[in-house]
PDB file of N, CA and C in Angstrom:
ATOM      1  N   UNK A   1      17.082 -10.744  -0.394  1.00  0.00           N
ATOM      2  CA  UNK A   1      16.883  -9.303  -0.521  1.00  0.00           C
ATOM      3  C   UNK A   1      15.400  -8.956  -0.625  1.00  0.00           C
ATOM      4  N   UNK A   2      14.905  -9.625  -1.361  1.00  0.00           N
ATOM      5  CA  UNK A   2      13.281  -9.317  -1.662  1.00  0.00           C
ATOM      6  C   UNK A   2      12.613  -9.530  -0.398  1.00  0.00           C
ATOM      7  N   UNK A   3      12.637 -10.428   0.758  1.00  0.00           N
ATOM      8  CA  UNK A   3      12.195 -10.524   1.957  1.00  0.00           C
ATOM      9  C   UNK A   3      12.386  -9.139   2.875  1.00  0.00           C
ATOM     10  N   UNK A   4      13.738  -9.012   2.636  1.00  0.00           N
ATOM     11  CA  UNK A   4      13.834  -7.790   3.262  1.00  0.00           C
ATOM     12  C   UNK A   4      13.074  -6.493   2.898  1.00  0.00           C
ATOM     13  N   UNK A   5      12.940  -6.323   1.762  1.00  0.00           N
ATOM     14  CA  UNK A   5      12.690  -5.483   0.940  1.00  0.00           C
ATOM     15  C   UNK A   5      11.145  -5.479   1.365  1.00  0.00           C
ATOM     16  N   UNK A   6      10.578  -6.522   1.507  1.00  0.00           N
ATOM     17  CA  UNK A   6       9.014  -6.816   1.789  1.00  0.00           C
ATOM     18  C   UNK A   6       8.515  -6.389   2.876  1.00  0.00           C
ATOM     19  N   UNK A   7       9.485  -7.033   4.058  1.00  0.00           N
ATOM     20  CA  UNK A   7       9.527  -6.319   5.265  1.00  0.00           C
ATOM     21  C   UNK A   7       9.559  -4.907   5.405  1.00  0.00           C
ATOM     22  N   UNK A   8      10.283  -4.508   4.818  1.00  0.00           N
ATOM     23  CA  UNK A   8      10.217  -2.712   4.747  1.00  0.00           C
ATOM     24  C   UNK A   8       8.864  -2.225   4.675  1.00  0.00           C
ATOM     25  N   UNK A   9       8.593  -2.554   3.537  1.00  0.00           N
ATOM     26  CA  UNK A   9       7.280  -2.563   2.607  1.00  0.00           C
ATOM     27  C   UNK A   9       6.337  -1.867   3.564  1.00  0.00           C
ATOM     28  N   UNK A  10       6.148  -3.310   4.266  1.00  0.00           N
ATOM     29  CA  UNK A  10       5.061  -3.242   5.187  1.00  0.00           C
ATOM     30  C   UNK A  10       5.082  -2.606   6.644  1.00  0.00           C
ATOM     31  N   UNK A  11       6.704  -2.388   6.793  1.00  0.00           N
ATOM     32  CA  UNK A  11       7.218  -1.964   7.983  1.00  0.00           C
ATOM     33  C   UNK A  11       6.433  -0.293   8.213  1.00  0.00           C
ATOM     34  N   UNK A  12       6.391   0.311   6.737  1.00  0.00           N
ATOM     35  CA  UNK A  12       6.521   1.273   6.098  1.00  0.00           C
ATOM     36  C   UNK A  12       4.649   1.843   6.813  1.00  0.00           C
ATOM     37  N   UNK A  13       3.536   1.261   6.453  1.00  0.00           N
ATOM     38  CA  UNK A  13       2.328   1.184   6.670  1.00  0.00           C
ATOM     39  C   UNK A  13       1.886   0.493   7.330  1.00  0.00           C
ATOM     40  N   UNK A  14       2.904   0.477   8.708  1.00  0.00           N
ATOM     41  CA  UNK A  14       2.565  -0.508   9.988  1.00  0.00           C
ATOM     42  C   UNK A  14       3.396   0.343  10.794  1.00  0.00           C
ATOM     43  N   UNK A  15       4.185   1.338  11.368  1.00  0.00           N
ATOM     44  CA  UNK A  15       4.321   1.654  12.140  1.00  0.00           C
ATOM     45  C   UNK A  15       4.212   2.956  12.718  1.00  0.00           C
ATOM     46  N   UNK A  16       3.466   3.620  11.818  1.00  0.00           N
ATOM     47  CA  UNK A  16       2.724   4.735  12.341  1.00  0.00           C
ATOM     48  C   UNK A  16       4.314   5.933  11.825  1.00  0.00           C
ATOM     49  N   UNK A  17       5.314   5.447  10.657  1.00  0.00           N
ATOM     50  CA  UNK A  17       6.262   5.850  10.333  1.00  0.00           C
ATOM     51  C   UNK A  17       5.860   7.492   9.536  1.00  0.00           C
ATOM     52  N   UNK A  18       4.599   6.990   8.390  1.00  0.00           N
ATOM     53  CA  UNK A  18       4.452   8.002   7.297  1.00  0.00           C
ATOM     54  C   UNK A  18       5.808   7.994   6.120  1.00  0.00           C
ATOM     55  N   UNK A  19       6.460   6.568   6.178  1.00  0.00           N
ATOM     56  CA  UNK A  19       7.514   6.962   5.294  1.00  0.00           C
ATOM     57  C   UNK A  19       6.931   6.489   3.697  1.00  0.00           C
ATOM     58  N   UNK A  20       7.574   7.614   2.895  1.00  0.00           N
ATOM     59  CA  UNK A  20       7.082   6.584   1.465  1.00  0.00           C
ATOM     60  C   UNK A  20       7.902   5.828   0.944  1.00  0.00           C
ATOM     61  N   UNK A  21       7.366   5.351   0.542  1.00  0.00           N
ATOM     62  CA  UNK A  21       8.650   3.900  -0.127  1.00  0.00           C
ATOM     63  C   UNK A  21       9.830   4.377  -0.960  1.00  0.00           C
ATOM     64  N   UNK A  22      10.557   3.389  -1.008  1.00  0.00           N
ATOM     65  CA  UNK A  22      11.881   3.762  -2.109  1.00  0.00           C
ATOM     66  C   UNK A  22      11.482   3.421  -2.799  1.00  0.00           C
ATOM     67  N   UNK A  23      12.567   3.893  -4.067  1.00  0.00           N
ATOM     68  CA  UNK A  23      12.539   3.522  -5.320  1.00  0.00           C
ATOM     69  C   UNK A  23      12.405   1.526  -5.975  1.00  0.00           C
ATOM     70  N   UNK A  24      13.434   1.672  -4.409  1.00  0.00           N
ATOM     71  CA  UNK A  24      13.827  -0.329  -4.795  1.00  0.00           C
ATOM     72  C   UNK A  24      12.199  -0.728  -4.477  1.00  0.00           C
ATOM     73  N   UNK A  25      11.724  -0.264  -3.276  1.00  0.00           N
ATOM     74  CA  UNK A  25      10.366  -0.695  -2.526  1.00  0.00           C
ATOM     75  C   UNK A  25       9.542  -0.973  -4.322  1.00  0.00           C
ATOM     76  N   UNK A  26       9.065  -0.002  -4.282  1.00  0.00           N
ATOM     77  CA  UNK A  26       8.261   0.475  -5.611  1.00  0.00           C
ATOM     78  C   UNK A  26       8.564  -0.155  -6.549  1.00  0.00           C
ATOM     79  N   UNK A  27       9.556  -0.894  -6.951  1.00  0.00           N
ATOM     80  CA  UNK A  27      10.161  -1.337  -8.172  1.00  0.00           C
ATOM     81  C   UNK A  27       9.357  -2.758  -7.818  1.00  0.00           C
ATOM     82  N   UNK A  28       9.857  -3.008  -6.328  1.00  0.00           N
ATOM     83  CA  UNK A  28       9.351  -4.499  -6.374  1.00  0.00           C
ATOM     84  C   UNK A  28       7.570  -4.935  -5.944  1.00  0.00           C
ATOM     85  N   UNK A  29       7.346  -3.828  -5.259  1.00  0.00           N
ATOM     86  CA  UNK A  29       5.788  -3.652  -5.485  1.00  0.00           C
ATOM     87  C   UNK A  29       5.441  -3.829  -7.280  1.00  0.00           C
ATOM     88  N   UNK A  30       5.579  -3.153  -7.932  1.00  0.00           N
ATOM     89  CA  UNK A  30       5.347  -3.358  -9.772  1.00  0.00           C
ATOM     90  C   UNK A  30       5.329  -4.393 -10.178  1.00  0.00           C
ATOM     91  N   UNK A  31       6.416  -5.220  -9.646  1.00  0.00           N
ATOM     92  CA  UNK A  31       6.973  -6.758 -10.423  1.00  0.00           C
ATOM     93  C   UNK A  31       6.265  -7.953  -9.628  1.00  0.00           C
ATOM     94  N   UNK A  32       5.809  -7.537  -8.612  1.00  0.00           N
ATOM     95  CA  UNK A  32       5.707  -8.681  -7.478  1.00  0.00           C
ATOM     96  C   UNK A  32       4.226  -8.813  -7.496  1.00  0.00           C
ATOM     97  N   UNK A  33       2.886  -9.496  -8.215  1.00  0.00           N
ATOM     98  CA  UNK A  33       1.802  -9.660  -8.098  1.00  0.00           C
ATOM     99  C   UNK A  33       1.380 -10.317  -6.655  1.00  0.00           C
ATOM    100  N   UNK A  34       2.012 -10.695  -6.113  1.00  0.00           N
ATOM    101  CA  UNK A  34       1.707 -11.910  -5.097  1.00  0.00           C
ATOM    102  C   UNK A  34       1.838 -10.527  -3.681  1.00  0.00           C
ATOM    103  N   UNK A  35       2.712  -9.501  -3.922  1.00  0.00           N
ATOM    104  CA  UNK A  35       2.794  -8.904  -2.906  1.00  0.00           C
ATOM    105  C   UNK A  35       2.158  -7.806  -3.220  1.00  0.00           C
ATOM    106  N   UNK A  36       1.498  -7.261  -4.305  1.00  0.00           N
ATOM    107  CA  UNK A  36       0.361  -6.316  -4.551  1.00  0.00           C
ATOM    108  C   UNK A  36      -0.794  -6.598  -4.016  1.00  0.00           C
ATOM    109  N   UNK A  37      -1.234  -7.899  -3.913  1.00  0.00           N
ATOM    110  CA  UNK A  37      -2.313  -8.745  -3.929  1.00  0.00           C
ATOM    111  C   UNK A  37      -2.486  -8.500  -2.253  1.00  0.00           C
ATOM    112  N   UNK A  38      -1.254  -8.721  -1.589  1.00  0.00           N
ATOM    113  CA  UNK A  38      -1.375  -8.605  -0.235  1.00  0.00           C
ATOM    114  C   UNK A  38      -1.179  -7.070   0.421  1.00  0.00           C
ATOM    115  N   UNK A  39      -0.737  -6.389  -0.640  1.00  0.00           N
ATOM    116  CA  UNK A  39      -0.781  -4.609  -0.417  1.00  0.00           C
ATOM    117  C   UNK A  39      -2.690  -4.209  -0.512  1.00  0.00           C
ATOM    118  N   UNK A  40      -2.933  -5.325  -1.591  1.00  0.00           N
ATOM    119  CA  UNK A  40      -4.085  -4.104  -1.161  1.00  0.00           C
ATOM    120  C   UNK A  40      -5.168  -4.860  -0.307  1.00  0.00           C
ATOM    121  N   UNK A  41      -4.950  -6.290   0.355  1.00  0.00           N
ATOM    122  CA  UNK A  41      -5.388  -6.353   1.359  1.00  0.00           C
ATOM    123  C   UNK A  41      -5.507  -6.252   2.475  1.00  0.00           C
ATOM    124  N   UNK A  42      -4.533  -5.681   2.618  1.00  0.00           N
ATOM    125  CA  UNK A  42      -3.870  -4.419   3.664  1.00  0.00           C
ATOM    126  C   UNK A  42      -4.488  -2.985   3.701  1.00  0.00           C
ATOM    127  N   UNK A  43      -4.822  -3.042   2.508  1.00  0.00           N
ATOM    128  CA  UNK A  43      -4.759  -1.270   2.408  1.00  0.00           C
ATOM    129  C   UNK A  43      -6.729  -1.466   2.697  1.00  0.00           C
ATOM    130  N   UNK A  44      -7.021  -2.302   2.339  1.00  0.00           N
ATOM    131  CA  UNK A  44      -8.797  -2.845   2.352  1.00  0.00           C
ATOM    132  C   UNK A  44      -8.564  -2.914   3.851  1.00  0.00           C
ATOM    133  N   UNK A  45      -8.052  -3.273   4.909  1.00  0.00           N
ATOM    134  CA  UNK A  45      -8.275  -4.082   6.225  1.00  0.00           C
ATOM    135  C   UNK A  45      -7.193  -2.854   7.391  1.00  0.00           C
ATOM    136  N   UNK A  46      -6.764  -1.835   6.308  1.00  0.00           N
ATOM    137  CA  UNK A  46      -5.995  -1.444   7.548  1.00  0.00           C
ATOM    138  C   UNK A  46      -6.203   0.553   7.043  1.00  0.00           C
ATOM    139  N   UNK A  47      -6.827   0.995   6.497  1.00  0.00           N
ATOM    140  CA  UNK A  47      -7.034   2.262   5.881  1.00  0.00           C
ATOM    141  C   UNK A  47      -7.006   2.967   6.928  1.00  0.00           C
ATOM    142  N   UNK A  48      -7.877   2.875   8.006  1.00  0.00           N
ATOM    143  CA  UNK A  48      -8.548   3.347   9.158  1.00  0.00           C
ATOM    144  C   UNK A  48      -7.602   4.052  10.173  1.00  0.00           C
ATOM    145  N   UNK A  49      -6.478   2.630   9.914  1.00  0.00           N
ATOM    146  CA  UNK A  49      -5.323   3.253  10.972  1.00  0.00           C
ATOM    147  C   UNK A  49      -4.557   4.308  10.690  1.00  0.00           C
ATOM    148  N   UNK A  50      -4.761   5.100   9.933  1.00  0.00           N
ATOM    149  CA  UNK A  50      -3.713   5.907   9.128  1.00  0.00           C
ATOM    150  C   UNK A  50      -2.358   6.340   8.829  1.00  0.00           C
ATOM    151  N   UNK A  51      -1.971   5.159   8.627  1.00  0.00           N
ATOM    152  CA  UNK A  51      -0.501   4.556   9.165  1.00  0.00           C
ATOM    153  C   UNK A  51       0.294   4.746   7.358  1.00  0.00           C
ATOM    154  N   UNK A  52      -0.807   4.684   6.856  1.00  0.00           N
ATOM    155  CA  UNK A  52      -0.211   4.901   5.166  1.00  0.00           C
ATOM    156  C   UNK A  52       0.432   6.289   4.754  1.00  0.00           C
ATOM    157  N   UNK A  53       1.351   6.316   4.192  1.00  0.00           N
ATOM    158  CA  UNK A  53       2.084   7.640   3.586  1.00  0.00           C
ATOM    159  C   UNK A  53       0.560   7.961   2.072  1.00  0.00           C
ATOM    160  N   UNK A  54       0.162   9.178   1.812  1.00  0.00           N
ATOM    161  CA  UNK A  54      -0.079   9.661   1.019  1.00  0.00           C
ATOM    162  C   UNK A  54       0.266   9.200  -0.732  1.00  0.00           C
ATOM    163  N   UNK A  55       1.431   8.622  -0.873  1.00  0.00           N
ATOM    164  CA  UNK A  55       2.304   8.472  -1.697  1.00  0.00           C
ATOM    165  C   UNK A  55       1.715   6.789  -2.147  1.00  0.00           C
ATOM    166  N   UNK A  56       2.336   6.145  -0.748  1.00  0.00           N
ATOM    167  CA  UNK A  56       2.159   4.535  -0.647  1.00  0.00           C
ATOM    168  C   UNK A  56       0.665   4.808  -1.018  1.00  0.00           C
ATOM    169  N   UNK A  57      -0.407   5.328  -0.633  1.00  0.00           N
ATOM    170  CA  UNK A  57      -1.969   4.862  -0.556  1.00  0.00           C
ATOM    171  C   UNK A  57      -1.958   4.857  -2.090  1.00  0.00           C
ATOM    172  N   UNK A  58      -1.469   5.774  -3.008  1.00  0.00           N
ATOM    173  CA  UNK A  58      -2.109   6.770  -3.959  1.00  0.00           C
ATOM    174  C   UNK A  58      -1.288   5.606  -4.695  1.00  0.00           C
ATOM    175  N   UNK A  59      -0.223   4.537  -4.927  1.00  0.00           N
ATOM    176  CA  UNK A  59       0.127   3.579  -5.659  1.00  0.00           C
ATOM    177  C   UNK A  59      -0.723   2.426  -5.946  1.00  0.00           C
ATOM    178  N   UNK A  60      -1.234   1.975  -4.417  1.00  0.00           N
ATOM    179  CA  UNK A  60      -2.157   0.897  -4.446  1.00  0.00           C
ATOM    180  C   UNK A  60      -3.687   1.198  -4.789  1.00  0.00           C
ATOM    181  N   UNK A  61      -3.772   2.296  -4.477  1.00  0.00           N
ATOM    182  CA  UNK A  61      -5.300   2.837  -4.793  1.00  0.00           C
ATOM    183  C   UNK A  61      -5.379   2.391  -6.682  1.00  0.00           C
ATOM    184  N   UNK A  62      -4.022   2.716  -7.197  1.00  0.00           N
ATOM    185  CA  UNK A  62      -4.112   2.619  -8.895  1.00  0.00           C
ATOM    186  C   UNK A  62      -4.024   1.176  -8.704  1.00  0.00           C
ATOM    187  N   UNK A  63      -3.402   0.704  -8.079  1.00  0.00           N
ATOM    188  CA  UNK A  63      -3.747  -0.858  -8.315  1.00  0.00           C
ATOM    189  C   UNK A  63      -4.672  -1.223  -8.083  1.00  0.00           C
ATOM    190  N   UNK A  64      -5.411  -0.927  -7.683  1.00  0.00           N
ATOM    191  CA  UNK A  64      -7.177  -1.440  -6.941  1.00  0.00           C
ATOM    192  C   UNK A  64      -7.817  -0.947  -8.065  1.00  0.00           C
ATOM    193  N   UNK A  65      -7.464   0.137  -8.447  1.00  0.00           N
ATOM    194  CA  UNK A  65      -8.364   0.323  -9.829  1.00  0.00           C
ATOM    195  C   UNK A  65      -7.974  -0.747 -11.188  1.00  0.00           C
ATOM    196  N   UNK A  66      -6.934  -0.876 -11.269  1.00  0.00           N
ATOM    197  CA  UNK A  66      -6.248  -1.218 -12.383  1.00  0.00           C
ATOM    198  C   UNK A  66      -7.054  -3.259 -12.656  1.00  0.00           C
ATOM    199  N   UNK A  67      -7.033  -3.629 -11.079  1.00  0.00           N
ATOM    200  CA  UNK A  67      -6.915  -4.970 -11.087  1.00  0.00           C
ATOM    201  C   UNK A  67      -9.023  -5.384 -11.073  1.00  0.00           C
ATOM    202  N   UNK A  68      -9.347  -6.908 -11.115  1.00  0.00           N
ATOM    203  CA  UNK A  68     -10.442  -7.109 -11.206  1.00  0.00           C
ATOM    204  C   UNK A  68     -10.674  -7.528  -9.694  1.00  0.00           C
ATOM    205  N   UNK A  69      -9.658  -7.123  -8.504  1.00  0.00           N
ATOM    206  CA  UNK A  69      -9.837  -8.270  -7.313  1.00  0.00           C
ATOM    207  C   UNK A  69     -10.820  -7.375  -6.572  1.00  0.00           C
ATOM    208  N   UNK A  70     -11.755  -8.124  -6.072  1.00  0.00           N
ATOM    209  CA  UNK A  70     -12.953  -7.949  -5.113  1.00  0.00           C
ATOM    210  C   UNK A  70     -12.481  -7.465  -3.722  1.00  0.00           C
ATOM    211  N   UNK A  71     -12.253  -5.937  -3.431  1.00  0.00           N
ATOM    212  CA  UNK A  71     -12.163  -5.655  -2.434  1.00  0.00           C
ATOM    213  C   UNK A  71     -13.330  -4.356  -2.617  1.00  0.00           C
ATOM    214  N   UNK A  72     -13.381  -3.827  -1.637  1.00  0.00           N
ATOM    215  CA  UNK A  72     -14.121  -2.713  -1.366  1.00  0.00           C
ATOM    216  C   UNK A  72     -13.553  -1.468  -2.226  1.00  0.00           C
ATOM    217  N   UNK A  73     -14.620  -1.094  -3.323  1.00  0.00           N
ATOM    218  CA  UNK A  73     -14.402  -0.120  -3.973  1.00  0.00           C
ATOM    219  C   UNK A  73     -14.882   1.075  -3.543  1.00  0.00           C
ATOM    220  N   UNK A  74     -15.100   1.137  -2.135  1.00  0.00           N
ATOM    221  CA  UNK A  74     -15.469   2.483  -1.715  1.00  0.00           C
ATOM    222  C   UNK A  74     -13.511   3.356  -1.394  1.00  0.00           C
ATOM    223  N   UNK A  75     -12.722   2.137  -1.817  1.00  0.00           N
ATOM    224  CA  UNK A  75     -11.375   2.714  -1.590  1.00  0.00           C
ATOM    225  C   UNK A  75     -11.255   3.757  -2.701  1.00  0.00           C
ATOM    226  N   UNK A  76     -11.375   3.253  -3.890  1.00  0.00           N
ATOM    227  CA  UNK A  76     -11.148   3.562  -5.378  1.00  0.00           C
ATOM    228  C   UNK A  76     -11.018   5.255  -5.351  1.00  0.00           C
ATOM    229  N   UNK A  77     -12.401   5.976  -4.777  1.00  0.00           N
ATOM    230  CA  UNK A  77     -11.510   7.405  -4.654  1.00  0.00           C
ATOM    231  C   UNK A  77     -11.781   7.811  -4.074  1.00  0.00           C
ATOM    232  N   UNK A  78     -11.839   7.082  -2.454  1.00  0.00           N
ATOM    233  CA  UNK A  78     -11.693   8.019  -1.448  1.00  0.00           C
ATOM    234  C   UNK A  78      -9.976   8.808  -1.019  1.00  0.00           C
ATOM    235  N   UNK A  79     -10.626  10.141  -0.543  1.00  0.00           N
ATOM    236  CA  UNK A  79      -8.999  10.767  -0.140  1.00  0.00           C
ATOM    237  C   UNK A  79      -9.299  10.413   1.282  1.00  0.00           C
ATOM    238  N   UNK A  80      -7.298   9.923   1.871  1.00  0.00           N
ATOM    239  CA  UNK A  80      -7.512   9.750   2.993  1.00  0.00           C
ATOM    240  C   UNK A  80      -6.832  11.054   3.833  1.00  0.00           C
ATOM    241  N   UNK A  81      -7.197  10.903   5.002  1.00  0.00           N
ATOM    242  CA  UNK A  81      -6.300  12.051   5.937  1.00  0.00           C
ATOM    243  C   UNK A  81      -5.526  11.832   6.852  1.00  0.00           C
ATOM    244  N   UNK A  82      -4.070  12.224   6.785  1.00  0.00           N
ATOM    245  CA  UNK A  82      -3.639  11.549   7.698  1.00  0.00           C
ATOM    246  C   UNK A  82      -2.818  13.149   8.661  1.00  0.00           C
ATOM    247  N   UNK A  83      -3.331  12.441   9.711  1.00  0.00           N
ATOM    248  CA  UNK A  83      -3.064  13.225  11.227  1.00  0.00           C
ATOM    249  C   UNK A  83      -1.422  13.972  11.716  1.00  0.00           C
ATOM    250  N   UNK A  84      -0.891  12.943  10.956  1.00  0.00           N
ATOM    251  CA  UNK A  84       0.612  13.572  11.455  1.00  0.00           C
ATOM    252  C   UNK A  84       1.488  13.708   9.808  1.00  0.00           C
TER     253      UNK A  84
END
């Protein structure tokens, strides 16, 4: 289930969808360090495309603040815009 669930995840801020996550999504984003870790190296390497829901950015953005990991803190409070 959690694979699947992961897949979504990312399905979610990869296909130009704009969907925001579920509740289950979100639950397991919280619990799952290993897949935060890779949310926000995603969100560091893929911002540009604007493929992120408003919702999804504004979760990981608190995680980027929250955590000590070395990504680009020009994320921290930028607002993004998204086109559609």
């Amino acid at each position: 289930m959690n694979k699947q669930l992961q897949s979504s995840i990312f399905e979610a801020i990869s296909d130009g969808s704009q969907r925001e996550w579920t509740s289950s999504e979100k639950e397991l984003i919280a619990n799952d360090s290993e897949l935060q870790n890779h949310l926000k190296e995603w969100l560091n390497n893929s911002l540009s495309d604007t493929c992120w829901h408003l919702i999804n950015y504004k979760i990981i953005q608190k995680l980027l603040a929250d955590s000590s990991m070395s990504l680009d803190r020009n994320l921290l409070g930028k607002e993004i815009y998204i086109p559609f």
